[in-house]
C-alpha atoms as a PDB file:
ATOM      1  CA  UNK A   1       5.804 -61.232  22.030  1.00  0.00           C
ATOM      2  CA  UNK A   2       2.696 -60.771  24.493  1.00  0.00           C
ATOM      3  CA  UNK A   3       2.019 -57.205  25.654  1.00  0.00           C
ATOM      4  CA  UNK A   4      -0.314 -56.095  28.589  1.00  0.00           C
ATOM      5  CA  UNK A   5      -1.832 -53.412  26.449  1.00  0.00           C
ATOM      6  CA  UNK A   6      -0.753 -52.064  22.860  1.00  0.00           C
ATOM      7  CA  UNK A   7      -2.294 -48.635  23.816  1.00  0.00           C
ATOM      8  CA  UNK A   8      -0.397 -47.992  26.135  1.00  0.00           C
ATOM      9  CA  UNK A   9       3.009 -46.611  24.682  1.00  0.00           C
ATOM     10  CA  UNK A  10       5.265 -48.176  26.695  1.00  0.00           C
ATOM     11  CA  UNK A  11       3.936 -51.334  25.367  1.00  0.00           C
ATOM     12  CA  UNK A  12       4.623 -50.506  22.144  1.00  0.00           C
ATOM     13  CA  UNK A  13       8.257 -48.906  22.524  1.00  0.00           C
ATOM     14  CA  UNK A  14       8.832 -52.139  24.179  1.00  0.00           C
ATOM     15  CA  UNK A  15       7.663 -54.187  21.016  1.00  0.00           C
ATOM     16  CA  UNK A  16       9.506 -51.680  18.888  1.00  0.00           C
ATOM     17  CA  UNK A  17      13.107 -52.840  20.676  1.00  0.00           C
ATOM     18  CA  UNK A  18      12.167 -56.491  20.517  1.00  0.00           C
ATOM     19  CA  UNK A  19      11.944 -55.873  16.658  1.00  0.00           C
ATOM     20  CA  UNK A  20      14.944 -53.832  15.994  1.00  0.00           C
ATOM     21  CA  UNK A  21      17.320 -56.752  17.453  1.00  0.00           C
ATOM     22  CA  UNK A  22      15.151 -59.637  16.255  1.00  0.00           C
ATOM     23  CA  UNK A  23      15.164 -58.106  12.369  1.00  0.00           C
ATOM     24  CA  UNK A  24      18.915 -58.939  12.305  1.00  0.00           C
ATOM     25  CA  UNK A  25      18.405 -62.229  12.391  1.00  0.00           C
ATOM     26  CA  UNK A  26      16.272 -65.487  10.917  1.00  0.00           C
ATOM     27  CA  UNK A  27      13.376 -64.686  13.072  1.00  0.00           C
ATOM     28  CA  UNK A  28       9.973 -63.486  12.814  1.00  0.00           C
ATOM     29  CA  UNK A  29       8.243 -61.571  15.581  1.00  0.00           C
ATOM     30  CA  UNK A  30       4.685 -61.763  15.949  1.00  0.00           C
ATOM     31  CA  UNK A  31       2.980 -59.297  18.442  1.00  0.00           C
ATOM     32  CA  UNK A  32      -0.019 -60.597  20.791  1.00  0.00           C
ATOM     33  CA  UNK A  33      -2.190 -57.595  22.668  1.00  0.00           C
ATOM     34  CA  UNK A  34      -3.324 -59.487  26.262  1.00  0.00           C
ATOM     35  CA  UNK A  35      -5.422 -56.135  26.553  1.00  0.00           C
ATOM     36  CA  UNK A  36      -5.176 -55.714  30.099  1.00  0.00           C
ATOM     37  CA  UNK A  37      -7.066 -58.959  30.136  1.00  0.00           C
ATOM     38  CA  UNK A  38      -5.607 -62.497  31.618  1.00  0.00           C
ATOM     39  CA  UNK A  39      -8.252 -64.381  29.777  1.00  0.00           C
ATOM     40  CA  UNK A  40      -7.247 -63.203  26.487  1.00  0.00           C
ATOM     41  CA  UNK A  41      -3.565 -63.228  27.440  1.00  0.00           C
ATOM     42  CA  UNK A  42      -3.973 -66.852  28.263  1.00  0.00           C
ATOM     43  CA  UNK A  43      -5.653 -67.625  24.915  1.00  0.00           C
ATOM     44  CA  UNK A  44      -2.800 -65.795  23.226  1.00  0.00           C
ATOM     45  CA  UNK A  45      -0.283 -67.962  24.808  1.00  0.00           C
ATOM     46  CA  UNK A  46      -1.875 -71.396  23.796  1.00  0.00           C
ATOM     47  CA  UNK A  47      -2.382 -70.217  20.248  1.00  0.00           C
ATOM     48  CA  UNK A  48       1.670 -69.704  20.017  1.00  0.00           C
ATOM     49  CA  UNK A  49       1.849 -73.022  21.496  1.00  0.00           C
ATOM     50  CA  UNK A  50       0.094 -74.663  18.951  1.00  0.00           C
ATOM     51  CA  UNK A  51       2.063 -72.643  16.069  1.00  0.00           C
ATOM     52  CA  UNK A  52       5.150 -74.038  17.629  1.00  0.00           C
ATOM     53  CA  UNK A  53       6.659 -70.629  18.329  1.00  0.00           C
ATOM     54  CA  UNK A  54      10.445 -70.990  18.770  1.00  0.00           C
ATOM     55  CA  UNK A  55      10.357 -68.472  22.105  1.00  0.00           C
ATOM     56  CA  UNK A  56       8.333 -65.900  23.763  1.00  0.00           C
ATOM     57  CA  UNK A  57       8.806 -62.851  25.394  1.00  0.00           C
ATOM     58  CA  UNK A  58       6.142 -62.000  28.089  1.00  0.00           C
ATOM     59  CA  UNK A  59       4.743 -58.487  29.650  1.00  0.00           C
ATOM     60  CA  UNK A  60       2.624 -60.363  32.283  1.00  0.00           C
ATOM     61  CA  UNK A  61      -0.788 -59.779  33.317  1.00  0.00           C
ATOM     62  CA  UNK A  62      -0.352 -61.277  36.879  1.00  0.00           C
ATOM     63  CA  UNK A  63       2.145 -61.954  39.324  1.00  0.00           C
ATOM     64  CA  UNK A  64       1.625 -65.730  39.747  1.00  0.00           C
ATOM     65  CA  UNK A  65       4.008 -67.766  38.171  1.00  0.00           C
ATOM     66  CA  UNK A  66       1.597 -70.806  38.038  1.00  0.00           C
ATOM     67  CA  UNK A  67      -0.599 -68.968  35.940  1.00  0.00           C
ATOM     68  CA  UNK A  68       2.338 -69.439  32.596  1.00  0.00           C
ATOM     69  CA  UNK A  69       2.835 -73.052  33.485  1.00  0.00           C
ATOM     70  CA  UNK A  70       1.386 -73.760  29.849  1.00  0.00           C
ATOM     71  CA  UNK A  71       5.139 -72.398  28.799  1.00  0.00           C
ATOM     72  CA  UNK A  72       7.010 -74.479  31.100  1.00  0.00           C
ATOM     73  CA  UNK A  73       5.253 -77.753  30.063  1.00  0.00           C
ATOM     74  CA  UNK A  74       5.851 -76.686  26.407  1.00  0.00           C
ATOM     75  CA  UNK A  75       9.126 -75.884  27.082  1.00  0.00           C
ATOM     76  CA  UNK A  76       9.695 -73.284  24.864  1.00  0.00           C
ATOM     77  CA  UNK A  77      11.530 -70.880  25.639  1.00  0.00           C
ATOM     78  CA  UNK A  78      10.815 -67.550  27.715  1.00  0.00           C
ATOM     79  CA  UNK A  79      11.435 -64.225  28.704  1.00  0.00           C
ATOM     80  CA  UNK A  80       9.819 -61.866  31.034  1.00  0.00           C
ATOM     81  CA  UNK A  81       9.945 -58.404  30.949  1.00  0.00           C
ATOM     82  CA  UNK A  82       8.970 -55.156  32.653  1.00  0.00           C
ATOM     83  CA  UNK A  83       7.264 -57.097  35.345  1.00  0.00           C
ATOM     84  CA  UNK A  84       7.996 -59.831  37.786  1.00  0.00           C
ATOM     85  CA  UNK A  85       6.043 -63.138  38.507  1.00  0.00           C
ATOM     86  CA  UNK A  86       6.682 -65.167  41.472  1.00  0.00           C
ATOM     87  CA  UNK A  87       8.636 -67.313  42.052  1.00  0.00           C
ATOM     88  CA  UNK A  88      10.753 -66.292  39.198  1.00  0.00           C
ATOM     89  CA  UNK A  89      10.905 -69.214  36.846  1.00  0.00           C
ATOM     90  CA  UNK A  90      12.220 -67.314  34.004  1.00  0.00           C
ATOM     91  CA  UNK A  91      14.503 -64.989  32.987  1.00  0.00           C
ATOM     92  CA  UNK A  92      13.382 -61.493  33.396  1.00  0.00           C
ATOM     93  CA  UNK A  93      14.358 -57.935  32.267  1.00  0.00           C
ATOM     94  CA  UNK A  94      12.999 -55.132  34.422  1.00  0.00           C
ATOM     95  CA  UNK A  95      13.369 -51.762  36.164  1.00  0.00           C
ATOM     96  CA  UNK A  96      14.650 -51.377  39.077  1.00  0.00           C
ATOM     97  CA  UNK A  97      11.536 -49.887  40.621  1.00  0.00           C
ATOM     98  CA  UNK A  98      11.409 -49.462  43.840  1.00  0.00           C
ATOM     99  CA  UNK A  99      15.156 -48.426  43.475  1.00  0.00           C
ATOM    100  CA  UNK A 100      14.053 -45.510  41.428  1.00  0.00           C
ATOM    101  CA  UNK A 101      10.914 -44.754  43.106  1.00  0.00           C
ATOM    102  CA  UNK A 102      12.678 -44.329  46.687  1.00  0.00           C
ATOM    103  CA  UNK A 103      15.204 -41.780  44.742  1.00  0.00           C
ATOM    104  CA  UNK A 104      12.119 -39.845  43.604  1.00  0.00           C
ATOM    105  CA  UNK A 105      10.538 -39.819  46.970  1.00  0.00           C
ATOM    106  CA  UNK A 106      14.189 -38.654  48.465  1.00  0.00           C
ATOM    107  CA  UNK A 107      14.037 -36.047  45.801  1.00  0.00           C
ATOM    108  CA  UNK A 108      10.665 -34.689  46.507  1.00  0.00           C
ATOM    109  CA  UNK A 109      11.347 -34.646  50.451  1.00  0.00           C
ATOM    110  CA  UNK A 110      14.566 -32.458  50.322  1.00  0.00           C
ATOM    111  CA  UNK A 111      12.309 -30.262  48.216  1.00  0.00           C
ATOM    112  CA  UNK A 112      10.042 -29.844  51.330  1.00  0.00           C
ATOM    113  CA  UNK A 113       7.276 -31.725  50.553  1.00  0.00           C
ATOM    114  CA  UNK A 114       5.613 -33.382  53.800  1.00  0.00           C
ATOM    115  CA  UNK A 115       3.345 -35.624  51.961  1.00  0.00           C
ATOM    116  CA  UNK A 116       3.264 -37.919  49.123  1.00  0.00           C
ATOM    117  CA  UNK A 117      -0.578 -38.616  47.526  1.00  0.00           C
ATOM    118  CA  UNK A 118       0.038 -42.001  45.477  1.00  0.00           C
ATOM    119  CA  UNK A 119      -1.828 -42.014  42.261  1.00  0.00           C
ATOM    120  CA  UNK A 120      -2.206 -45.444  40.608  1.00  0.00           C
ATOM    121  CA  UNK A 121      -4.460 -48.348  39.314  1.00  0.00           C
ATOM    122  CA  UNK A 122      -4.807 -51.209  41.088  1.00  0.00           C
ATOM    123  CA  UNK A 123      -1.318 -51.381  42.717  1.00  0.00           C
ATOM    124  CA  UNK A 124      -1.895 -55.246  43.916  1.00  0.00           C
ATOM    125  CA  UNK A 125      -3.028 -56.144  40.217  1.00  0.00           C
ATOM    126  CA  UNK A 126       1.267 -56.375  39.196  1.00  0.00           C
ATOM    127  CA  UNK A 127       4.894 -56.381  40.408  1.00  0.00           C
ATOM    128  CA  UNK A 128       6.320 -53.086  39.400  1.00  0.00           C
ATOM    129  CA  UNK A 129       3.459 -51.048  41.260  1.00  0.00           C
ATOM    130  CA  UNK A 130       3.994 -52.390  44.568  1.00  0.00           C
ATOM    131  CA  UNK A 131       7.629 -52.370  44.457  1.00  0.00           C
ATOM    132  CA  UNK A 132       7.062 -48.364  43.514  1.00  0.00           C
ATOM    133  CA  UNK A 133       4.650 -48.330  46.643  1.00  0.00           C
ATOM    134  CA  UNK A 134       7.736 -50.383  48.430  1.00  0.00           C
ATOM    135  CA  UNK A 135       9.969 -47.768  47.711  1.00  0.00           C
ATOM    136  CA  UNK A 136       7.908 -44.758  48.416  1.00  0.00           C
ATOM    137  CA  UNK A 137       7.139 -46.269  51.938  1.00  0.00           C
ATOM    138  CA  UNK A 138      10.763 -46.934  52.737  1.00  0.00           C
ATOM    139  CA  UNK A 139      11.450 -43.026  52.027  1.00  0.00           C
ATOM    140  CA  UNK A 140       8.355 -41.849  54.113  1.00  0.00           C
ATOM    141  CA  UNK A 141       9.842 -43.786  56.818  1.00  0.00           C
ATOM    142  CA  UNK A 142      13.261 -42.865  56.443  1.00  0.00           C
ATOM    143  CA  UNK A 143      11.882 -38.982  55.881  1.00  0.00           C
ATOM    144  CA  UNK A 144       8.709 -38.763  58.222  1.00  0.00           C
ATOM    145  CA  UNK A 145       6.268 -38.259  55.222  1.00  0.00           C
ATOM    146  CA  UNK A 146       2.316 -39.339  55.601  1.00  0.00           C
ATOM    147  CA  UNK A 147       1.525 -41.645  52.464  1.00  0.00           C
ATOM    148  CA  UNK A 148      -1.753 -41.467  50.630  1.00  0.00           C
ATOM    149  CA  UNK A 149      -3.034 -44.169  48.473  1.00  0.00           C
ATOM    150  CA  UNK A 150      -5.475 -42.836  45.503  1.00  0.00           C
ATOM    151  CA  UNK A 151      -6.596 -45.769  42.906  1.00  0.00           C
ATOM    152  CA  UNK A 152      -8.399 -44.792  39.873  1.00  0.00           C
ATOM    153  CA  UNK A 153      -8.836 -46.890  36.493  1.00  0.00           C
ATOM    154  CA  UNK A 154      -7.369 -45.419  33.175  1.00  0.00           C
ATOM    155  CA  UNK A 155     -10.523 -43.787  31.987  1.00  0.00           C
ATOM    156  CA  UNK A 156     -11.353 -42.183  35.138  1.00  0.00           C
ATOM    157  CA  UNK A 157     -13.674 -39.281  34.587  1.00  0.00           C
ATOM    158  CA  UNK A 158     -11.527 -35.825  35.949  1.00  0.00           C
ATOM    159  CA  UNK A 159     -14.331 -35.078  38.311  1.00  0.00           C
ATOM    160  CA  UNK A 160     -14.052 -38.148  40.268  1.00  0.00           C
ATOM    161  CA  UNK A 161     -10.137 -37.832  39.853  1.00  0.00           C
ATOM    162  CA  UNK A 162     -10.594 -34.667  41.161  1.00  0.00           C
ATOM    163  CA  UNK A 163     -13.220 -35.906  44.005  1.00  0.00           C
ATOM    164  CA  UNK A 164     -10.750 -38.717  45.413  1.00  0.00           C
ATOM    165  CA  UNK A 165      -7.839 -36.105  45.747  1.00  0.00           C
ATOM    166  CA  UNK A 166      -9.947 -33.674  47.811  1.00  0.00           C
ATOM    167  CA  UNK A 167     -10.515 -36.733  50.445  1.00  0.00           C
ATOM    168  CA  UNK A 168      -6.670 -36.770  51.248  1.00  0.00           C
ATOM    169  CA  UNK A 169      -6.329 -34.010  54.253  1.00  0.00           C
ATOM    170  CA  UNK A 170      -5.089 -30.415  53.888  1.00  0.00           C
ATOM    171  CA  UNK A 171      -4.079 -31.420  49.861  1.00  0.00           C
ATOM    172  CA  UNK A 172      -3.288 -28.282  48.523  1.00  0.00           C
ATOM    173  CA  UNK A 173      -1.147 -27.207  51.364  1.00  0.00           C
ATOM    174  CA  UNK A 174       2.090 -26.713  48.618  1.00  0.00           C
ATOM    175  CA  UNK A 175       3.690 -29.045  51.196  1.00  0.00           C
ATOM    176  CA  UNK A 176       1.904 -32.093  48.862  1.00  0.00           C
ATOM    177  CA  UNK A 177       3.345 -34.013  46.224  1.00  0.00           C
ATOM    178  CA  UNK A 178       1.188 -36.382  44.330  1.00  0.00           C
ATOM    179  CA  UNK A 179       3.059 -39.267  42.586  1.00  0.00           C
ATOM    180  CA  UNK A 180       1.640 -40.720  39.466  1.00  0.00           C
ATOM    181  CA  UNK A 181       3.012 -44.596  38.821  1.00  0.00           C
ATOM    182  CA  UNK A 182       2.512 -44.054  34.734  1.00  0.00           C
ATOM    183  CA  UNK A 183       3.078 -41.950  32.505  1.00  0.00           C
ATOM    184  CA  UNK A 184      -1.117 -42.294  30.711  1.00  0.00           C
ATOM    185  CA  UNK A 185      -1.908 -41.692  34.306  1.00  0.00           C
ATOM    186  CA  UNK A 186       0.145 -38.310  34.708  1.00  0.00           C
ATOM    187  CA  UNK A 187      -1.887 -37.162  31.660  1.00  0.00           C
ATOM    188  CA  UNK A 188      -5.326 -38.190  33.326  1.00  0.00           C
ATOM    189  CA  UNK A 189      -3.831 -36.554  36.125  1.00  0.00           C
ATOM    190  CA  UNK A 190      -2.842 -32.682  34.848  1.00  0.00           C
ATOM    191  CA  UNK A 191      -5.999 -33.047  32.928  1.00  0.00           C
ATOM    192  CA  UNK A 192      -7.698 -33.021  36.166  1.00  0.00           C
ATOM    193  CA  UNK A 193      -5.558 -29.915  37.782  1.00  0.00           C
ATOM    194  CA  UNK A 194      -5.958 -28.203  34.694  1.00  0.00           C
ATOM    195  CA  UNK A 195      -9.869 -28.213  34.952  1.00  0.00           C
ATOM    196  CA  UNK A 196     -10.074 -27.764  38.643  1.00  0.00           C
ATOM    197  CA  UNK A 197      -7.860 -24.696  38.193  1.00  0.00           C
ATOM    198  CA  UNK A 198      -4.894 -26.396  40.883  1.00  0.00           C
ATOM    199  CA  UNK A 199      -1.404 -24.422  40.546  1.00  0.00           C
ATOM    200  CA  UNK A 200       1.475 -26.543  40.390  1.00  0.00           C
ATOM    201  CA  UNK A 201       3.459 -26.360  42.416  1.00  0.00           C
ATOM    202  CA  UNK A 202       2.655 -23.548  44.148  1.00  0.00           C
ATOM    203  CA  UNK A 203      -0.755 -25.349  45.249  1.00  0.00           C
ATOM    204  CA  UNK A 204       0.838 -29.120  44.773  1.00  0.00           C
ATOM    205  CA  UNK A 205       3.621 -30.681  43.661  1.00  0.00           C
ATOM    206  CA  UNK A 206       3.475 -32.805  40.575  1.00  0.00           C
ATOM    207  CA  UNK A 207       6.263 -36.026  39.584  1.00  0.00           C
ATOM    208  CA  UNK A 208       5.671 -39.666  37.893  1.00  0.00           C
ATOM    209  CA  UNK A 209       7.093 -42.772  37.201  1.00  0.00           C
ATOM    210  CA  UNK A 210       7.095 -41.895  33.542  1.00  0.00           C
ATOM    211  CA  UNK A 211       6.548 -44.188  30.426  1.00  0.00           C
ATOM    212  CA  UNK A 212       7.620 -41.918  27.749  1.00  0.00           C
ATOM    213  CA  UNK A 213       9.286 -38.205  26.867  1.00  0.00           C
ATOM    214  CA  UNK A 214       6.143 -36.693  27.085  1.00  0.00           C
ATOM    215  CA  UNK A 215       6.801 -35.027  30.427  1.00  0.00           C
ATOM    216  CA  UNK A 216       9.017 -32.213  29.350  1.00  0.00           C
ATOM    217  CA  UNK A 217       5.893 -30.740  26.703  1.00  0.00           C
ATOM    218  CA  UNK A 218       3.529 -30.303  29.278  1.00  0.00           C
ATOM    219  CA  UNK A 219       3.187 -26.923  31.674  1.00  0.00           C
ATOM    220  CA  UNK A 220       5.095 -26.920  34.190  1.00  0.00           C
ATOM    221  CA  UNK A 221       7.934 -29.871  33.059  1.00  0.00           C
ATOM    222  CA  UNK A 222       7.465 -32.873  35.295  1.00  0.00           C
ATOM    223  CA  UNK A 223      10.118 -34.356  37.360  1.00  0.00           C
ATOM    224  CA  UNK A 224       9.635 -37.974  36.834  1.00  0.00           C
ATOM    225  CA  UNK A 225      11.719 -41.345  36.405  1.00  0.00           C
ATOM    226  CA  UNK A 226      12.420 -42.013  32.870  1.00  0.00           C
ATOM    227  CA  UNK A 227      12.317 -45.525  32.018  1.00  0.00           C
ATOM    228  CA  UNK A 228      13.914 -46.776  28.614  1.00  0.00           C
ATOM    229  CA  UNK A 229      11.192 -49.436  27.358  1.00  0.00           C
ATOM    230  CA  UNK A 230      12.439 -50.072  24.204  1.00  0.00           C
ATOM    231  CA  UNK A 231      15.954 -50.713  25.655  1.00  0.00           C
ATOM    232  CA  UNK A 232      14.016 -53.198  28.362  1.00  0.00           C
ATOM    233  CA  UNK A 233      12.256 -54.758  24.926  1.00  0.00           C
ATOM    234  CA  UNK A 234      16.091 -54.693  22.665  1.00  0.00           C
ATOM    235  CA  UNK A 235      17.689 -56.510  26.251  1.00  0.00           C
ATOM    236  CA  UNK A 236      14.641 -59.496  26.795  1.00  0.00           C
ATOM    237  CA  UNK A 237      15.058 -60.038  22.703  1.00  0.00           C
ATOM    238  CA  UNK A 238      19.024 -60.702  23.334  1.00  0.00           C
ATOM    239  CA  UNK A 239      18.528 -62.934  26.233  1.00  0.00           C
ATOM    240  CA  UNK A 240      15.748 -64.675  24.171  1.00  0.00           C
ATOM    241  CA  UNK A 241      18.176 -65.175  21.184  1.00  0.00           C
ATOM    242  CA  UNK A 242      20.702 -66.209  23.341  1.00  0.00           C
ATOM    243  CA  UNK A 243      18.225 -69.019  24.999  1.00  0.00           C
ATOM    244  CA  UNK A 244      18.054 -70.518  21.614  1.00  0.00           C
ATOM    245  CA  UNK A 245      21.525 -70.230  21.237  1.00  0.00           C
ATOM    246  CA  UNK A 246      21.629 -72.769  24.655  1.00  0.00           C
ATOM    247  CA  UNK A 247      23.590 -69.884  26.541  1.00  0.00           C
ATOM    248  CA  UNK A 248      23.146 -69.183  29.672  1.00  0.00           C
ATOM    249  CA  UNK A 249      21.424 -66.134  30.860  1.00  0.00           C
ATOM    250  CA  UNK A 250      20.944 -63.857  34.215  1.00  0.00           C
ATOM    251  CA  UNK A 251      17.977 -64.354  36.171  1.00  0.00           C
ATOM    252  CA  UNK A 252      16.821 -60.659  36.762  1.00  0.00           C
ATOM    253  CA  UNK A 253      18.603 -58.038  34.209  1.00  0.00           C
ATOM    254  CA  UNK A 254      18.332 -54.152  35.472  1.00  0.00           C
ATOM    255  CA  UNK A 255      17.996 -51.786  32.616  1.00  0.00           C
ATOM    256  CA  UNK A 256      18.877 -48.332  33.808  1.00  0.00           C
ATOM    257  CA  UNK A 257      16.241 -45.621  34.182  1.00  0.00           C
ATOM    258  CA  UNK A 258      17.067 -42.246  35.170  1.00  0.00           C
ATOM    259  CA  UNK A 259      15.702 -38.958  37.040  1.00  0.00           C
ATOM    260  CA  UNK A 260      15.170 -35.909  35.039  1.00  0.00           C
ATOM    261  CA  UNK A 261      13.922 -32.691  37.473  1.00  0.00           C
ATOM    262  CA  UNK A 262      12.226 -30.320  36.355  1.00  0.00           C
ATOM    263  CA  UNK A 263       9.899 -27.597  37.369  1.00  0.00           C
ATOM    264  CA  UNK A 264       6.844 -29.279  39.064  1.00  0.00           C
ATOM    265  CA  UNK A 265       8.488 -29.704  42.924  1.00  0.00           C
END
């Protein structure tokens, strides 16, 4: 199994349901980090190659298909998971995010709000952020909401968090929801309001595409989407196992994520 990042613990919930199925049977699992890095994830992949590895299961770095062509010509077996690559030449297990990220924006606009500031990384750098971006603009459209786009990187200091924000007009209006795509980035991101003082949600409203439970601890509770990685990690390990069982699997499997309101809207 290749993961984008072990840091991040989404990655590793998704490892952790991988295992759970795959220690029922004869296999082994071996866990690669790509570490946010398609040079090392690329490495990683031709050193299972050469062990012979009897499948993989891939968190891709990139959205190009051609880029795993080394697995194809191998032909061993593979399953993608939590993000897309085009065209879809494998088997994939994902999130229905831009599903889920409309219903958020929905959410958030019968709540009032007349804005939505979109914090992310790099949204062009994978599949699941731009289909969150997909589904915020189809609910700004359908709602009349102005869309901000606000890109930091994952150890963005809070004063330039803080400085990007404040360029996005009349912010603190209460009529302003900003929507982290990650759960590490919601953290970076109430860091920042917590230094600079901002109310929530009197001053702005706070939800995020959420990676973990952690939403519910912090002051106020976040309404977010709650993904289920190690369910999306226990489903790509059953389609892998049945792959090498020569059955035939679905080309995109939806795991189920769900909203959970709270108090910061």
């Amino acid at each position: 199994m290749v993961v984008a990042d072990i840091e991040n613990i989404f990655s590793s919930l998704l490892f952790k349901g991988a295992d759970q199925v795959l220690a029922a049977t004869d296999y082994s699992i071996m866990l690669m980090n790509a570490n946010n890095s398609a040079t090392l994830e690329r490495r990683q992949l031709e050193r299972l190659i050469k062990l012979r590895v009897d499948g993989v299961i891939l968190q891709p770095s990139l959205m190009n298909a051609d880029t795993y062509q080394l697995l194809a010509d191998a032909q061993v077996p593979t399953i993608i998971v939590d993000r897309k690559v085009t065209p879809a030449k494998w088997s994939q297990v994902i999130t229905d995010n831009q599903g889920y990220s409309k219903l958020l924006v929905d959410y958030a606009a019968r709540q009032g709000f007349q804005q939505v500031v979109v914090l992310s990384e790099a949204i062009n750098a994978n599949s699941a952020r731009l289909e969150r971006l997909a589904g915020v603009q189809a609910a700004a459209k359908e709602h009349d909401l102005t869309v901000h786009q606000v890109e930091i990187t994952h150890d963005e200091p809070t004063g330039s968090i803080y400085a990007k924000l404040a360029q996005v007009p009349d912010w603190l209006n209460g009529r302003t929801v900003i929507y982290a795509f990650k759960g590490t980035l919601l953290t970076r991101l109430m860091e920042t309001l917590a230094e600079f003082n901002v109310q929530i949600p009197k001053e702005v409203g706070v939800m995020a595409f959420d990676d973990w439970d952690w939403a519910k601890l912090m002051s106020p509770q976040i309404t977010t989407i709650q993904q289920d990685p190690q369910q999306l990690g226990q489903v790509a390990a059953k389609n892998l196992l049945a792959l090498l069982d020569h059955q035939e699997v679905p080309a995109t499997t939806l795991v189920d994520s769900q909203i959970m309101v709270r108090k910061s809207l």
